[in-house]
Protein backbone atom coordinates (compact mmCIF):
# COMPACT_ATOMS: atom_id res chain seq x y z
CA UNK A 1 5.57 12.67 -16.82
CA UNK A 2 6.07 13.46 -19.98
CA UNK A 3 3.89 13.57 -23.57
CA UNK A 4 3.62 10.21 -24.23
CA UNK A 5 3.03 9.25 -20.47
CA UNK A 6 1.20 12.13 -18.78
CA UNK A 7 0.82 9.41 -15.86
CA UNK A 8 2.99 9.63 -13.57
CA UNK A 9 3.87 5.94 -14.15
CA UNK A 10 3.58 4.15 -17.38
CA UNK A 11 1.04 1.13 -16.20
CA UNK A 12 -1.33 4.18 -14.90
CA UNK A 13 -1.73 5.51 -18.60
CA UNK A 14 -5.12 3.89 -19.22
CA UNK A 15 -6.46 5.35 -16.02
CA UNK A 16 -5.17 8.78 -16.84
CA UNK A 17 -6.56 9.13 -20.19
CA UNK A 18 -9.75 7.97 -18.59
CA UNK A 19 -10.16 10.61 -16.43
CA UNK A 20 -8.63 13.30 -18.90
CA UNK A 21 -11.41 12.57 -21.05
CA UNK A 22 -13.75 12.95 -18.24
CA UNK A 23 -12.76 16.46 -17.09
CA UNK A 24 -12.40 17.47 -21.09
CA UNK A 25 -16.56 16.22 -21.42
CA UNK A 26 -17.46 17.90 -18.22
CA UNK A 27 -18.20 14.30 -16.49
CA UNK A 28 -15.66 14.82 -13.87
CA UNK A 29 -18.07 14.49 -11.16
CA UNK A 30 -17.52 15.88 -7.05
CA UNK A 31 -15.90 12.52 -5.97
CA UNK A 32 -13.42 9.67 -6.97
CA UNK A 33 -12.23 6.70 -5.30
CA UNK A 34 -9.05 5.99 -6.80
CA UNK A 35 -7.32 2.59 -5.08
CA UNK A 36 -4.58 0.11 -5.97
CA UNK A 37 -2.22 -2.20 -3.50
CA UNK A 38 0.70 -0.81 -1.87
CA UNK A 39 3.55 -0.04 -4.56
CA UNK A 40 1.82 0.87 -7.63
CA UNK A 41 2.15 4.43 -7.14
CA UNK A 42 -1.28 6.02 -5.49
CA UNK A 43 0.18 9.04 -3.92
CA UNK A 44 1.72 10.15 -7.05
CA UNK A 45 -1.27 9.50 -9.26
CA UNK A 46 -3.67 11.45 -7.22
CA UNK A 47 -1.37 13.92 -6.26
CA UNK A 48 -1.07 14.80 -10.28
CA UNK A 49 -4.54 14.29 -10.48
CA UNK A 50 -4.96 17.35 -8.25
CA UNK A 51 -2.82 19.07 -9.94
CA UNK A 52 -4.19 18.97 -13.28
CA UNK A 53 -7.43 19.95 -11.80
CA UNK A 54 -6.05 23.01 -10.73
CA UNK A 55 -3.85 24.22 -13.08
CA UNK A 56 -4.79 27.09 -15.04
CA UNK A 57 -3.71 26.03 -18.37
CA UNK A 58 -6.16 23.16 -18.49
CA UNK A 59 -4.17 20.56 -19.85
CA UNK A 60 -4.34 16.97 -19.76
CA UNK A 61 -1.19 17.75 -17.27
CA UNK A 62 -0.37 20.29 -15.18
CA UNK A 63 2.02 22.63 -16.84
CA UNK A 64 3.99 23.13 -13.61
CA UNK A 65 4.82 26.99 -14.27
CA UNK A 66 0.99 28.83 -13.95
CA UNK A 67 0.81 30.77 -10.61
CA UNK A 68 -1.76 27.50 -9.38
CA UNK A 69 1.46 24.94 -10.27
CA UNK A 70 3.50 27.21 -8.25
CA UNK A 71 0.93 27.79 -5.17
CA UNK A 72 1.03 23.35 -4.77
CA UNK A 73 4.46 23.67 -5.84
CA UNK A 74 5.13 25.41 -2.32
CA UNK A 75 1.92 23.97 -0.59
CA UNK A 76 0.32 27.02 -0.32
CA UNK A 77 -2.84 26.39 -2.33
CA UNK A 78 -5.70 27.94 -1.11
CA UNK A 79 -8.13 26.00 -3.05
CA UNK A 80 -6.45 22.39 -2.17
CA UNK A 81 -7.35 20.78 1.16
CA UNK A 82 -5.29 17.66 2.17
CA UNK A 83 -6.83 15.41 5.00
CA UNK A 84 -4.34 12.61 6.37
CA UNK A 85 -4.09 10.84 9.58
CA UNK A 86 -2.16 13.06 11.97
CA UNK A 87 1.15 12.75 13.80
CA UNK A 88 -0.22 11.70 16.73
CA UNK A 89 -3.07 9.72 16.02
CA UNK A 90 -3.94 6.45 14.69
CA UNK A 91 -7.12 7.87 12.41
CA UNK A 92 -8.52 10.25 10.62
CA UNK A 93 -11.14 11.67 13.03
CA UNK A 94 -14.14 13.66 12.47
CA UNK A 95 -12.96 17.23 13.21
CA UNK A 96 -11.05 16.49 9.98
CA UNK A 97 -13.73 15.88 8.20
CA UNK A 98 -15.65 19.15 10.07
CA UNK A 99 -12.86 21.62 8.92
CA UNK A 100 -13.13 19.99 5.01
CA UNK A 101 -16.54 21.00 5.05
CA UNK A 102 -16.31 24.60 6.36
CA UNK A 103 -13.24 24.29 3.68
CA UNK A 104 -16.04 24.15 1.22
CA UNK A 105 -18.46 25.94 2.01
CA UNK A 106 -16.00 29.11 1.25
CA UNK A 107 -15.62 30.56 -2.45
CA UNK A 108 -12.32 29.60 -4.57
CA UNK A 109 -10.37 32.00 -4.96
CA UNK A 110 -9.14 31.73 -8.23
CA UNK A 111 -12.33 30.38 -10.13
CA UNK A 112 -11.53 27.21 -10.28
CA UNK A 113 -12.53 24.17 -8.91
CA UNK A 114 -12.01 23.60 -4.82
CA UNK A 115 -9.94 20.03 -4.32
CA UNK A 116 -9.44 17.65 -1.25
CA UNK A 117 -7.47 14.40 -1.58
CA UNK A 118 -8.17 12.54 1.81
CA UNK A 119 -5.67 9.51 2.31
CA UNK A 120 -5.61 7.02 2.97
CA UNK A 121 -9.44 7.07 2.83
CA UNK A 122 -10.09 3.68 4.94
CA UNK A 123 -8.20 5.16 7.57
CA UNK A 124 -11.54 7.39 8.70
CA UNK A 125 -13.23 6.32 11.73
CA UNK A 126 -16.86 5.75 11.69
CA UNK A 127 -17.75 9.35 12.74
CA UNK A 128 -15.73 10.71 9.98
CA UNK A 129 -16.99 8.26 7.55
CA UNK A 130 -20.78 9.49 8.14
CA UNK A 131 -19.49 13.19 8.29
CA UNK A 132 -17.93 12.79 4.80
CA UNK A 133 -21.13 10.63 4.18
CA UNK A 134 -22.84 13.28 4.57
CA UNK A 135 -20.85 15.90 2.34
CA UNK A 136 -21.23 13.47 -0.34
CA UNK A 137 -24.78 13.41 -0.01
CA UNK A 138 -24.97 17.12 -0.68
CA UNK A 139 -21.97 17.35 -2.68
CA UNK A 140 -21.03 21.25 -2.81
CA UNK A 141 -20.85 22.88 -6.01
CA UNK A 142 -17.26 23.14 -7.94
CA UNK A 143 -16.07 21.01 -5.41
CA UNK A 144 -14.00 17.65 -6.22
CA UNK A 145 -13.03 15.15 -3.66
CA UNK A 146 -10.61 12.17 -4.28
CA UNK A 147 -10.11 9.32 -1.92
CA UNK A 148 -6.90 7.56 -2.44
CA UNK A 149 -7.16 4.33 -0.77
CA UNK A 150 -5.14 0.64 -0.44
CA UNK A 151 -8.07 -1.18 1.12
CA UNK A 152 -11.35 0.38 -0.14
CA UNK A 153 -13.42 -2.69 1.08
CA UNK A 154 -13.16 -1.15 3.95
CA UNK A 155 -15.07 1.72 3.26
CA UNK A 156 -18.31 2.37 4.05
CA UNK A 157 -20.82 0.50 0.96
CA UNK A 158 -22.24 4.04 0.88
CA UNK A 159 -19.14 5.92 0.90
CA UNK A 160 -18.05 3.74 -2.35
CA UNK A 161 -21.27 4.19 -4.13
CA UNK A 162 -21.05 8.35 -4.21
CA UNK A 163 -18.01 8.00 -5.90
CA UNK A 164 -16.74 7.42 -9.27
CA UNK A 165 -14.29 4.39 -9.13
CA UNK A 166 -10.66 4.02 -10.89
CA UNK A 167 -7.90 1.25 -10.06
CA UNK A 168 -4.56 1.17 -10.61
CA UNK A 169 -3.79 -2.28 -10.13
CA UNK A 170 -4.43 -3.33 -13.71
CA UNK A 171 -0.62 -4.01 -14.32
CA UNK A 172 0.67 -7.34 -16.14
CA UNK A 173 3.67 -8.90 -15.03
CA UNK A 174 5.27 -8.60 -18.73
CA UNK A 175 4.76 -4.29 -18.33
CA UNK A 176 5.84 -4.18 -14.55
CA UNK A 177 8.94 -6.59 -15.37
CA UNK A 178 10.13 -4.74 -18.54
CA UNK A 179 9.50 -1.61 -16.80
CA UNK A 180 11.35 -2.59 -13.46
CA UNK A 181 14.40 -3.72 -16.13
CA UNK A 182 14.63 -0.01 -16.96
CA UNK A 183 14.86 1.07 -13.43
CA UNK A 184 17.45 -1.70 -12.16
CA UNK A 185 19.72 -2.06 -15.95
CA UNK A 186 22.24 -3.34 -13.62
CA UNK A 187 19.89 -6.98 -12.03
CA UNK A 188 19.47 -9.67 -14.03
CA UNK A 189 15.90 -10.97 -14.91
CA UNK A 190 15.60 -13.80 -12.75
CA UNK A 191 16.58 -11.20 -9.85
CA UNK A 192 14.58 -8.83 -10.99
CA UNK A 193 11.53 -11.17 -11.42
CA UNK A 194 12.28 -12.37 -7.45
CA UNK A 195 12.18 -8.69 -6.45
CA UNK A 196 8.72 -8.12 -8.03
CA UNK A 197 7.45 -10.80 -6.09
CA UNK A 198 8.87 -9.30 -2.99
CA UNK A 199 7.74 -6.22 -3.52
CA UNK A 200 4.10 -7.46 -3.90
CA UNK A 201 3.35 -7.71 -7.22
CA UNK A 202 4.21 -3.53 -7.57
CA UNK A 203 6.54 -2.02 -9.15
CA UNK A 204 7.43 0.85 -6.48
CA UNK A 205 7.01 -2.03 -3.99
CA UNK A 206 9.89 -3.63 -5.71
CA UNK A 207 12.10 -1.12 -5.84
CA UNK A 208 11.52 -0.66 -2.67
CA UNK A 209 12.38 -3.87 -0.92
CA UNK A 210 15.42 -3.41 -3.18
CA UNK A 211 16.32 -0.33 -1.10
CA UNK A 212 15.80 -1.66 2.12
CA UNK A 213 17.75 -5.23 1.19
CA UNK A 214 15.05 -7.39 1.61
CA UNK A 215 16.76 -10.05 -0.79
CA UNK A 216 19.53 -10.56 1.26
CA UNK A 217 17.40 -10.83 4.35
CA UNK A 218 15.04 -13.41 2.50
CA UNK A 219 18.24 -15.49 1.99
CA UNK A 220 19.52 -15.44 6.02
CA UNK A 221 15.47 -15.75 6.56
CA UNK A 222 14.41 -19.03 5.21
CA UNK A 223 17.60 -21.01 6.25
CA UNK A 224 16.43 -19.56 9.78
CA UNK A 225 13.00 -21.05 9.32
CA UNK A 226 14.02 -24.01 8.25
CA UNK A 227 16.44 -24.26 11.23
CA UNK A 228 13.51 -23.53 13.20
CA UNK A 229 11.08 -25.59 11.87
CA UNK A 230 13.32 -28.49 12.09
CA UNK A 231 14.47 -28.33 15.93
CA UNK A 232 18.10 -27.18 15.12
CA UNK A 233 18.23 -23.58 16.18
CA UNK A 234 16.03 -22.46 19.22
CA UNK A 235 13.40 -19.82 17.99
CA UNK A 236 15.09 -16.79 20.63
CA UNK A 237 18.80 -17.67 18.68
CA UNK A 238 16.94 -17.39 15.33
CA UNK A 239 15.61 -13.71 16.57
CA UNK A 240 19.41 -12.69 17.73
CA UNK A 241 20.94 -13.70 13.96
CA UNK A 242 18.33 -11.20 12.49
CA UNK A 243 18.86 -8.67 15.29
CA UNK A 244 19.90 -6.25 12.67
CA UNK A 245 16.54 -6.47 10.29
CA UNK A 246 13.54 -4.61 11.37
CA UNK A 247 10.57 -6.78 13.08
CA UNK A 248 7.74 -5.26 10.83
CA UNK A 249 10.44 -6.52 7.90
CA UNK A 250 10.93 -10.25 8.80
CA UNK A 251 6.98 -10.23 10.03
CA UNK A 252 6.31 -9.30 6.22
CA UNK A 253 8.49 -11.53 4.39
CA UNK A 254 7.40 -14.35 6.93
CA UNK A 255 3.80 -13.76 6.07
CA UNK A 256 4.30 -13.77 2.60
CA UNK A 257 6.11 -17.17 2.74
CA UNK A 258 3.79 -19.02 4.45
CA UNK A 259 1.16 -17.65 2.05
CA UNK A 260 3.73 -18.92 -1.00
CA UNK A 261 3.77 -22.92 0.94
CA UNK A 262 0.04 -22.85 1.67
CA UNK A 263 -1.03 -21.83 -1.79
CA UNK A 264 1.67 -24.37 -2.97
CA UNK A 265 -0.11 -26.84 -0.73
CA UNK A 266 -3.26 -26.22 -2.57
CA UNK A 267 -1.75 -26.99 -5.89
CA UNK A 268 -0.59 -23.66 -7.62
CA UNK A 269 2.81 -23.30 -8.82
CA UNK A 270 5.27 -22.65 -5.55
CA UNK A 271 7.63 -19.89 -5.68
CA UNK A 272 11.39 -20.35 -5.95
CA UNK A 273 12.12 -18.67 -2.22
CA UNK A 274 9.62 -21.19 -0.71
CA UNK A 275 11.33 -24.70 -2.25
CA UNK A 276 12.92 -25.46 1.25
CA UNK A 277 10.13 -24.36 3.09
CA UNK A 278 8.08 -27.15 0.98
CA UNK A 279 10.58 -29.54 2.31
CA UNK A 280 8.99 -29.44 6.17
CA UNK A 281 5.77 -31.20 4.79
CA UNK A 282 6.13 -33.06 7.76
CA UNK A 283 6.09 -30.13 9.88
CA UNK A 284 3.76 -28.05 8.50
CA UNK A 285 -0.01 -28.36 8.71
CA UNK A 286 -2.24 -25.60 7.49
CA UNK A 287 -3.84 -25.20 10.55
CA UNK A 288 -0.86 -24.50 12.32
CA UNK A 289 0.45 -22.31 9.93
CA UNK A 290 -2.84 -20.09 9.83
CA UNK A 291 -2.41 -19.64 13.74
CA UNK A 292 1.14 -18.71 12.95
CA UNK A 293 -0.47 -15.79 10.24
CA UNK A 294 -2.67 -14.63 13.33
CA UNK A 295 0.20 -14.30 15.23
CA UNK A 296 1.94 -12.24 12.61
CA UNK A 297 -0.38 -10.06 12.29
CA UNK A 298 -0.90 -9.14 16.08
CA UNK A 299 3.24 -8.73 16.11
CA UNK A 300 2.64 -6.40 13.03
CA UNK A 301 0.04 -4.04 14.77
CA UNK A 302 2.03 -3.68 17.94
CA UNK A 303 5.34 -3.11 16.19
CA UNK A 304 3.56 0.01 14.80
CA UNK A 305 1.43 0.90 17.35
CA UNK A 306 2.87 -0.35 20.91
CA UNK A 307 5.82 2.50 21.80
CA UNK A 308 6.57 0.76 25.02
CA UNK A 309 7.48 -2.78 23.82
CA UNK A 310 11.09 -3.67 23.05
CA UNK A 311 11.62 -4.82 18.81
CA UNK A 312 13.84 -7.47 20.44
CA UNK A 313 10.66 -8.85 22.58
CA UNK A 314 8.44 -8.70 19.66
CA UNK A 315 11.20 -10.48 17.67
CA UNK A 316 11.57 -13.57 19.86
CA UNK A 317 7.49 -13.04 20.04
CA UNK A 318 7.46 -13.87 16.26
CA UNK A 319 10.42 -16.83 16.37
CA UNK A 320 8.43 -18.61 19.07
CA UNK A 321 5.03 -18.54 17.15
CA UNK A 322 6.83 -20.43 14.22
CA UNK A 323 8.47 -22.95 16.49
CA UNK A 324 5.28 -23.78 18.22
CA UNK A 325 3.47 -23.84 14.77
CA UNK A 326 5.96 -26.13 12.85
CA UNK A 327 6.45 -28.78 16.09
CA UNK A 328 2.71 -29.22 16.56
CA UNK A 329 2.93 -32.15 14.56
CA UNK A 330 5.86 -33.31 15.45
CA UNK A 331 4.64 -33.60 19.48
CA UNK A 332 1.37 -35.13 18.04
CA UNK A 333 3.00 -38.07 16.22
């Protein structure tokens, strides 16, 4: 952060300011749904957000050296309650949501307002959603509650309208790409352009899949698919050559390639990374390649949540869904 930026990220500057002005004019409210896509920085932005809140100077920012910066500092605030899902668990459940409101219902100690960030928000199950339903509905005084959340249609309709709502997905690609240029001085445009795309359309998402290489698996990916798609390589040696690459990795990039041919297919502009994916027109068939995205996404949930299966199993799980859905055709004709 800085003066000129008190965002923690340039593109969230707007959003800032607008909630700055809020707390200055006493409009701050007791709740705040702030959301965006994966990559554009969430965490950070509500995690200043509390911050500010509770720092003692009362600054647009937090100054970072009152005895409240240092308390969250060493996350020991006694007036800051943070609700995520737990190590074991797949949820945020309602005892959660229980101890936040006994977490209320005691006086701040140092005057101030009380805070609790809960994230990611659409991660509640339905008990905690009508527990923290029902905090909202009798909202407790000096209190301020900020749901950070990727995916807030999936919050309760309810839930949504207690809260005051800010995004942080109002980025254009000219801000994000000049900005990413900054971060990467060393990647040329077109390279840096490719990895915005990869990353999702987000800047930290594109620094990101810079990180964890995704370019260079994109370029041993596609030739792969093609192979694939076009009966050269068998869908279990395809999973071997990529043995190295994480399954949740190639399930993304695959997902997001298919997307790239089928809304190429329905006449938008296609991306560079899908041009030889375009070529297997006579392969592909969109509803094939929507029972391959179903696919993807099942591989996806048990890569994350099934401890017991092998990567390499859900691998070869993933390989043969795109061989049976680009030679569907092919047996029909």
């Amino acid at each position: 952060m800085s003066a000129d930026h008190p965002a923690p990220y340039p593109w969230q500057d707007k959003a800032w300011s607008q909630l700055a002005m809020a707390r200055h004019q006493g409009r701050l409210g007791h709740a705040w749904l702030v959301s965006g896509r994966p990559g554009m920085g969430k965490s950070a932005f509500t995690g200043a957000l509390v911050r500010a809140v509770l720092c003692e100077k009362g600054g647009d920012a937090a100054c970072g050296s009152c005895r409240s910066c240092l308390l969250m500092t060493a996350g020991s605030h006694p007036d800051f309650c943070s609700v995520e899902i737990p190590e074991d668990k797949s949820g945020i459940l309602i005892e959660q949501i229980r101890d936040l409101n006994e977490f209320f219902t005691l006086s701040g100690h140092y005057g101030r307002a009380k805070v609790a960030l809960i994230r990611p928000a659409e991660a509640m199950n339905r008990s905690a959603a009508n527990a923290l339903l029902k905090l909202l509905e009798e909202p407790p005084p000096s209190g301020l509650l900020i749901l950070e959340s990727a995916r807030p249609d999936l919050l309760l309709p309810t839930l949504r309208s207690r809260c005051q709502r800010i995004s942080l997905d109002g980025i254009g690609v000219a801000e994000a790409l000049s900005w990413l240029a900054t971060q990467l001085p060393d990647t040329t445009p077109e390279a840096v352009e490719a990895l915005f795309l990869l990353g999702g359309r987000a800047p930290l998402g594109a620094l990101a899949a810079q990180e964890a290489g995704l370019p260079a698996l994109l370029g041993k990916l596609v030739p792969q698919m093609v192979g694939v798609a076009r009966g050269r390589i068998h869908a279990v040696q395809a999973a071997q050559s990529l043995g190295e690459a994480s399954v949740p990795a190639i399930a993304d990039l695959m997902q997001r390639l298919v997307h790239a041919v089928i809304t190429a297919g329905a006449g938008f502009a296609p991306r560079a990374e899908v041009t030889d994916l375009l070529a297997l027109r006579d392969v592909l068939h969109s509803r094939a390649l929507f029972g391959f995205l179903a696919e993807v996404m099942e591989v996806k949930r048990l890569a994350t949540s099934a401890a017991t299966l092998r990567q390499a199993d859900l691998g070869e799980t993933l390989w043969l869904a795109w061989m049976k859905a680009t030679r569907t055709r092919r047996r029909r004709a």
